[in-house]
C-alpha atoms as a PDB file:
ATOM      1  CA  UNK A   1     170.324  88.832 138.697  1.00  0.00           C
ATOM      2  CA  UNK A   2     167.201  90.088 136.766  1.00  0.00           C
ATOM      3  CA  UNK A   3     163.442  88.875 137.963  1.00  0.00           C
ATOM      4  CA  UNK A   4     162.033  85.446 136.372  1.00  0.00           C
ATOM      5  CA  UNK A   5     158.710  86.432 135.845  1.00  0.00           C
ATOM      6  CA  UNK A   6     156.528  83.001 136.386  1.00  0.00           C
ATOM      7  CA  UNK A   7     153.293  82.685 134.532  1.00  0.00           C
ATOM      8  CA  UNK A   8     151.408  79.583 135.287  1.00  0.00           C
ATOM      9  CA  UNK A   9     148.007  78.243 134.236  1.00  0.00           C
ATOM     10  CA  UNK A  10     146.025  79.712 136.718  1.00  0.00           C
ATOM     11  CA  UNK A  11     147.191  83.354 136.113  1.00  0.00           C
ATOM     12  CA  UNK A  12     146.533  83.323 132.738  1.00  0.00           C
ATOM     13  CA  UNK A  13     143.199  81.915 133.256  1.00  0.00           C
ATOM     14  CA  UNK A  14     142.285  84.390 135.834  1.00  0.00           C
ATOM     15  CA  UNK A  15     143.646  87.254 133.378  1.00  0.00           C
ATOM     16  CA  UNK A  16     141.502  86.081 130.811  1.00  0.00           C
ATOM     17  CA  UNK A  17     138.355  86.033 133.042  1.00  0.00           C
ATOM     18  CA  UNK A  18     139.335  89.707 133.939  1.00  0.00           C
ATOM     19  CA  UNK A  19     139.450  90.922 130.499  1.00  0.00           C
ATOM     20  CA  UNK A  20     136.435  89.021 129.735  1.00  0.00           C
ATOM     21  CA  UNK A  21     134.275  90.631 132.600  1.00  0.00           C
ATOM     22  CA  UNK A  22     136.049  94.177 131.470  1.00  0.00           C
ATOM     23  CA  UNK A  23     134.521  93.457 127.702  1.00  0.00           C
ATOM     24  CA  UNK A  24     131.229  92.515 129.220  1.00  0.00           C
ATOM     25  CA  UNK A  25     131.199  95.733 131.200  1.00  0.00           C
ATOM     26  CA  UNK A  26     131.956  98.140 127.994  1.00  0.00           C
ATOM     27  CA  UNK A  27     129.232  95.926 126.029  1.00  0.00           C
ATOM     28  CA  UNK A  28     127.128  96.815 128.785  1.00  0.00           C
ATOM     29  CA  UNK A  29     128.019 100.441 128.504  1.00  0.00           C
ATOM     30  CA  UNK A  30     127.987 100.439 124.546  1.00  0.00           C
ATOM     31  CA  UNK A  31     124.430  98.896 124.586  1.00  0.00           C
ATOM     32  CA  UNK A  32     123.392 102.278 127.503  1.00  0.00           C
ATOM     33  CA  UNK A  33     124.828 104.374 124.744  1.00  0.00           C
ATOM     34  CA  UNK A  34     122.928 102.982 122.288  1.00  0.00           C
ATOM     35  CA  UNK A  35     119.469 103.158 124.013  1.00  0.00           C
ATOM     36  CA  UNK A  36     120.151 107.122 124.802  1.00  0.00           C
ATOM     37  CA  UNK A  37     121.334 107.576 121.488  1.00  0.00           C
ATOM     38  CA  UNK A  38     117.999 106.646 120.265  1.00  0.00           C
ATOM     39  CA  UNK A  39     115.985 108.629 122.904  1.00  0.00           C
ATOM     40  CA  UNK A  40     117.522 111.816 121.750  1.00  0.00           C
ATOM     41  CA  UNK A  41     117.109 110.611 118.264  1.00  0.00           C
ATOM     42  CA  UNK A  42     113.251 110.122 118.698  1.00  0.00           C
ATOM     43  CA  UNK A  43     113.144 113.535 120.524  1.00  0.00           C
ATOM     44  CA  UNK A  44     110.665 116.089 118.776  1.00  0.00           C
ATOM     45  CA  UNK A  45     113.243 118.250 116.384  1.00  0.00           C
ATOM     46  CA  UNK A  46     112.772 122.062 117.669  1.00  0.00           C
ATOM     47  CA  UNK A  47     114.651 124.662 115.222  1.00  0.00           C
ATOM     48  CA  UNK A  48     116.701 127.240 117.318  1.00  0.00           C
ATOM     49  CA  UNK A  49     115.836 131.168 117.192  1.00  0.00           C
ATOM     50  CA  UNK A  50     117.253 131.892 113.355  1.00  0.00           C
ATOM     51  CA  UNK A  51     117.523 128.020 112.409  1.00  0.00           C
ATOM     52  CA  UNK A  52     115.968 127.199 108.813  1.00  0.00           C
ATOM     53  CA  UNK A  53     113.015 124.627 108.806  1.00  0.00           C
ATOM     54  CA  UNK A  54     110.218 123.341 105.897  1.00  0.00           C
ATOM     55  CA  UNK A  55     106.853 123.313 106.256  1.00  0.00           C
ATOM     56  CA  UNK A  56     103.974 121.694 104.085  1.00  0.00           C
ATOM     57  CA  UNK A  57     101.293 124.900 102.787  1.00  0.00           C
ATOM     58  CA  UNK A  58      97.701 123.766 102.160  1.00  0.00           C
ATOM     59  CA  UNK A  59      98.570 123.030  99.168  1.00  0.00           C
ATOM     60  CA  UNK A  60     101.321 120.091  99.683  1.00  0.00           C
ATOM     61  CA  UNK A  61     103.879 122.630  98.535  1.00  0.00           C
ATOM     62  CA  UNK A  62     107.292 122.753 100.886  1.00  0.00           C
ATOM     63  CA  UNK A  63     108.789 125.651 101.741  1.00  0.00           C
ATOM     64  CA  UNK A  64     111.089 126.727 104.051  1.00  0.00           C
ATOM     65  CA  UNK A  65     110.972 129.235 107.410  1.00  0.00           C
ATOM     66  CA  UNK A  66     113.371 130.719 109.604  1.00  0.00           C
ATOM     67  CA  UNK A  67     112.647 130.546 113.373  1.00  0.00           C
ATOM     68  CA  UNK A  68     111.554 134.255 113.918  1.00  0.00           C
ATOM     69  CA  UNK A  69     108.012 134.061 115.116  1.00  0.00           C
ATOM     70  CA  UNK A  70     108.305 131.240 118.244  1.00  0.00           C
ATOM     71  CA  UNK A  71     104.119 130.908 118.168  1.00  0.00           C
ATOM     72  CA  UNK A  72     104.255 130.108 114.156  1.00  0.00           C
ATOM     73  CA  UNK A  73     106.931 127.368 114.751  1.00  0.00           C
ATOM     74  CA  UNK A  74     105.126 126.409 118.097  1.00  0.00           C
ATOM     75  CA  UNK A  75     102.050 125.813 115.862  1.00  0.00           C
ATOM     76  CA  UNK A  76     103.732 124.224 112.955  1.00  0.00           C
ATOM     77  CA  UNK A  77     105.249 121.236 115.567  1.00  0.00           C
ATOM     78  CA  UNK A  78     102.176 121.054 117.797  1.00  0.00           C
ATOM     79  CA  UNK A  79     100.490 119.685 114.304  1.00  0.00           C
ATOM     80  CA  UNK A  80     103.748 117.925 113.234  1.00  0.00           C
ATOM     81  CA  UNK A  81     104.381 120.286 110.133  1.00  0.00           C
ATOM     82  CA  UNK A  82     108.149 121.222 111.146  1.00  0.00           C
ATOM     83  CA  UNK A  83     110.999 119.490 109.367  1.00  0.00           C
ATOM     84  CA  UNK A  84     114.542 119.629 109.847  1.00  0.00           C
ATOM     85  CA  UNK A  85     115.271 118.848 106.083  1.00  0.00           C
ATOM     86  CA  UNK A  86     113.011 119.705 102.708  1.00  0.00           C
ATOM     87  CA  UNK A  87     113.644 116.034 102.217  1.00  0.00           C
ATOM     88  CA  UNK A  88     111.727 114.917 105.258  1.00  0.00           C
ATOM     89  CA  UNK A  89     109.081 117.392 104.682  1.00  0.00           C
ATOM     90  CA  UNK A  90     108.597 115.894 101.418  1.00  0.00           C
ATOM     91  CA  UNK A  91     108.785 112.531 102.613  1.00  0.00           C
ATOM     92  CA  UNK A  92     105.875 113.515 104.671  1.00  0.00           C
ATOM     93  CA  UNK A  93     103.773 115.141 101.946  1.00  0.00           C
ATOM     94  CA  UNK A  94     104.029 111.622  99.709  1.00  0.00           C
ATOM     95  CA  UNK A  95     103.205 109.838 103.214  1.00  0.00           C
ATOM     96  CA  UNK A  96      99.842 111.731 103.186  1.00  0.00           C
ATOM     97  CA  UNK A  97      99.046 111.354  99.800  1.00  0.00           C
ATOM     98  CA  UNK A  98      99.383 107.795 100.269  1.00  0.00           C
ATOM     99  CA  UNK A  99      97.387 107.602 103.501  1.00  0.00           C
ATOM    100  CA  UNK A 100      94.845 109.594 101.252  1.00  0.00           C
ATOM    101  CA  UNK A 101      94.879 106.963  98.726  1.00  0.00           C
ATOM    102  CA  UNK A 102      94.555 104.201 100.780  1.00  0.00           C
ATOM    103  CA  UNK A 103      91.125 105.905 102.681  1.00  0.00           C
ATOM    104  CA  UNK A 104      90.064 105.530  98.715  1.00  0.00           C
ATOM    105  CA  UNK A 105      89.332 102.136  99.533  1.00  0.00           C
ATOM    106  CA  UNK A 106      88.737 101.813 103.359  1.00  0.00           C
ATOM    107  CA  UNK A 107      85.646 101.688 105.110  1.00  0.00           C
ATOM    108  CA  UNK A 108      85.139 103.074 108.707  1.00  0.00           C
ATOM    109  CA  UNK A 109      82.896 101.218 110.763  1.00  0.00           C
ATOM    110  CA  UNK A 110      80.528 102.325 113.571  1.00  0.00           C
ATOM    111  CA  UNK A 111      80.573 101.256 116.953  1.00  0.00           C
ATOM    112  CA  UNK A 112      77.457  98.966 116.225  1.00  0.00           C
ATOM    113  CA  UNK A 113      79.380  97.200 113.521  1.00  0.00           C
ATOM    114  CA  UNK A 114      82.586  96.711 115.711  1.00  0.00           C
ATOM    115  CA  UNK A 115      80.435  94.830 117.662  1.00  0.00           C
ATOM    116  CA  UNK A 116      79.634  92.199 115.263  1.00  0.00           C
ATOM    117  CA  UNK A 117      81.401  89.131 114.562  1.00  0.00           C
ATOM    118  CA  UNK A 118      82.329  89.877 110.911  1.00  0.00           C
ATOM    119  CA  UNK A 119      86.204  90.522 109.247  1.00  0.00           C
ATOM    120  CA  UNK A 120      87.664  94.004 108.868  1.00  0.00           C
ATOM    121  CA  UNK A 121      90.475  93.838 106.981  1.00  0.00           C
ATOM    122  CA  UNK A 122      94.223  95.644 107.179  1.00  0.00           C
ATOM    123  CA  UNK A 123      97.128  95.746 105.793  1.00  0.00           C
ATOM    124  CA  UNK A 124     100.052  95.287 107.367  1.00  0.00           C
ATOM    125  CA  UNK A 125     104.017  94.606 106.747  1.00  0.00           C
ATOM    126  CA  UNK A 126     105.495  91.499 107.595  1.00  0.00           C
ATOM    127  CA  UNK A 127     109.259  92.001 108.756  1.00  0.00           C
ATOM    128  CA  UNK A 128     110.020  88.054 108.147  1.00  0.00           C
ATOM    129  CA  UNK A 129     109.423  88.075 104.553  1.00  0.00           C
ATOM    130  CA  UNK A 130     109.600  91.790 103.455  1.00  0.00           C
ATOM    131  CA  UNK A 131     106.335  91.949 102.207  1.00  0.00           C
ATOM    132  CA  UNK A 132     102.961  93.519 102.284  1.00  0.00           C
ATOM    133  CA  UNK A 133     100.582  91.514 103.243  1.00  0.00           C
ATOM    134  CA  UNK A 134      96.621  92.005 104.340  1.00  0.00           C
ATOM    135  CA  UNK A 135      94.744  90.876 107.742  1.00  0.00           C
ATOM    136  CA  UNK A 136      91.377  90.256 109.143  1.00  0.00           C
ATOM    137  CA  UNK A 137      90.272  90.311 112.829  1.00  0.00           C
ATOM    138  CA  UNK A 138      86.541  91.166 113.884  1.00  0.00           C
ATOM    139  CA  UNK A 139      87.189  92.986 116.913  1.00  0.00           C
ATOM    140  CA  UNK A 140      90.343  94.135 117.676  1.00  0.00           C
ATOM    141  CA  UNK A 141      89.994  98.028 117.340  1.00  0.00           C
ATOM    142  CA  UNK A 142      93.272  99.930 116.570  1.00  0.00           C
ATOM    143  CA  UNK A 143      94.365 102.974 114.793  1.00  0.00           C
ATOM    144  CA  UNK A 144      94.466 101.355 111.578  1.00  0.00           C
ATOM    145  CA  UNK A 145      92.703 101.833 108.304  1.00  0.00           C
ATOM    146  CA  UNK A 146      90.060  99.103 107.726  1.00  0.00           C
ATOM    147  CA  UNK A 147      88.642  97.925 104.505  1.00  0.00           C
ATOM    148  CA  UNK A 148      85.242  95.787 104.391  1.00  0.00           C
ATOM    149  CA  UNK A 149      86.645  93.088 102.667  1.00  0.00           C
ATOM    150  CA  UNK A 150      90.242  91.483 100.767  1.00  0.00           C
ATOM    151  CA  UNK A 151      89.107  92.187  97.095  1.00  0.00           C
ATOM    152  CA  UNK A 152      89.006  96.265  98.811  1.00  0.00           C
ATOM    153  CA  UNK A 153      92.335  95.763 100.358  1.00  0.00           C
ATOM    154  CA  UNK A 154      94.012  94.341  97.569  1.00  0.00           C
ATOM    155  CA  UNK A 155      93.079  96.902  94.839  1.00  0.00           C
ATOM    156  CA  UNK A 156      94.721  99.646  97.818  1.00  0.00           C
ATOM    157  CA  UNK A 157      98.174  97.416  97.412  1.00  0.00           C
ATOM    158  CA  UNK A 158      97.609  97.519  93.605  1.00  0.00           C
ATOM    159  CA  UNK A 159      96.855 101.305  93.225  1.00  0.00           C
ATOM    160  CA  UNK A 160      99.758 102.508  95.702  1.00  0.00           C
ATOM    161  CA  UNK A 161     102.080  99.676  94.663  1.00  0.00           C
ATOM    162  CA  UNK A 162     104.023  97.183  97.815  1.00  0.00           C
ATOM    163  CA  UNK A 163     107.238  99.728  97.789  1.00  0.00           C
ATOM    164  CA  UNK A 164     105.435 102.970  98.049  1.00  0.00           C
ATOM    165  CA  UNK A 165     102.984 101.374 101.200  1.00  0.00           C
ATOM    166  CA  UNK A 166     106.800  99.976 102.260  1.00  0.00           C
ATOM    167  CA  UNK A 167     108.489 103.413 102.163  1.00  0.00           C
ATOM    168  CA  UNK A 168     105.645 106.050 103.164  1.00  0.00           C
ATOM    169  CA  UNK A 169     102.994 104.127 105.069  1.00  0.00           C
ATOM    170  CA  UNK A 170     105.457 101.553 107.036  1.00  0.00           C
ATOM    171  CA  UNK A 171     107.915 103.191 106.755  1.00  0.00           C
ATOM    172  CA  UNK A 172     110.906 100.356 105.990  1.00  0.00           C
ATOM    173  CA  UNK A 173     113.982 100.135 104.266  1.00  0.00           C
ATOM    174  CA  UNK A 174     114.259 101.266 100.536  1.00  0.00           C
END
């Protein structure tokens, strides 16, 4: 006589709530991959002895090196100037030029006028509505660029246009 296998309610239950703790465990796991993923990801990009890599000249011109001369690339990723790809390298030269235009119309204060009680105004992105919008505060110091006033501000957002501050100086989505 074969075996009757008997499954009551309370087996099945308890089998469920084992697979469901097993799941929770890999989600667990899967969100620790994740997170080390994106440490190595945001890990400073060294080519390896013979490895191809763009710079930016002094001119805004990229060009690419070969990993020969360790104290040349040393140099070029103490200052940031080493790319993995011509495209990021010229991602970063239209990233300057747009911090460049932007200082067109900023203002830096001193540390006397920091201390008074008047707007400096920002820029900034907002992530709920996808848009570029500007800011005031009149003493919260941070490595921003300031402009003396909105009407300054606003003819930055005009000149550089809300997708090329979106792309180059936030950074965000295309």
């Amino acid at each position: 006589m074969g075996c009757i296998r008997m499954i009551t309610k309370e087996k099945l239950l308890k089998e469920k709530e084992n697979i469901l703790k097993n799941i929770e465990k890999r989600k667990d796991r899967i969100a620790q991959i994740e997170r080390e993923l994106k440490e190595l990801e945001n890990k400073k990009w060294k080519p390896k002895d013979g490895e191809r890599y763009y710079v930016i000249d002094i001119t805004g011109v990229v060009s690419d090196r070969f990993n020969n001369f360790i104290t040349v690339t040393d140099s070029a990723l103490a200052i940031g100037n080493c790319f993995k790809t011509e495209e990021e390298a010229e991602f970063e030269v239209e990233r300057l030029k747009v911090l460049e235009e932007l200082k067109e119309f900023s203002y830096e204060f001193n540390d006397e006028e920091w201390k008074e009680a008047t707007n400096k105004y920002n820029i900034y992105y907002d992530c709920r509505f996808a848009t570029v919008d500007i800011s005031s505060n009149s003493c919260w110091r941070q490595d921003l660029i300031y402009f003396k006033n909105r009407e300054d501000a606003n003819k930055a957002i005009k000149k550089i246009g809300e997708e090329r501050l979106k792309k180059y100086y936030f950074k965000v989505g295309e």
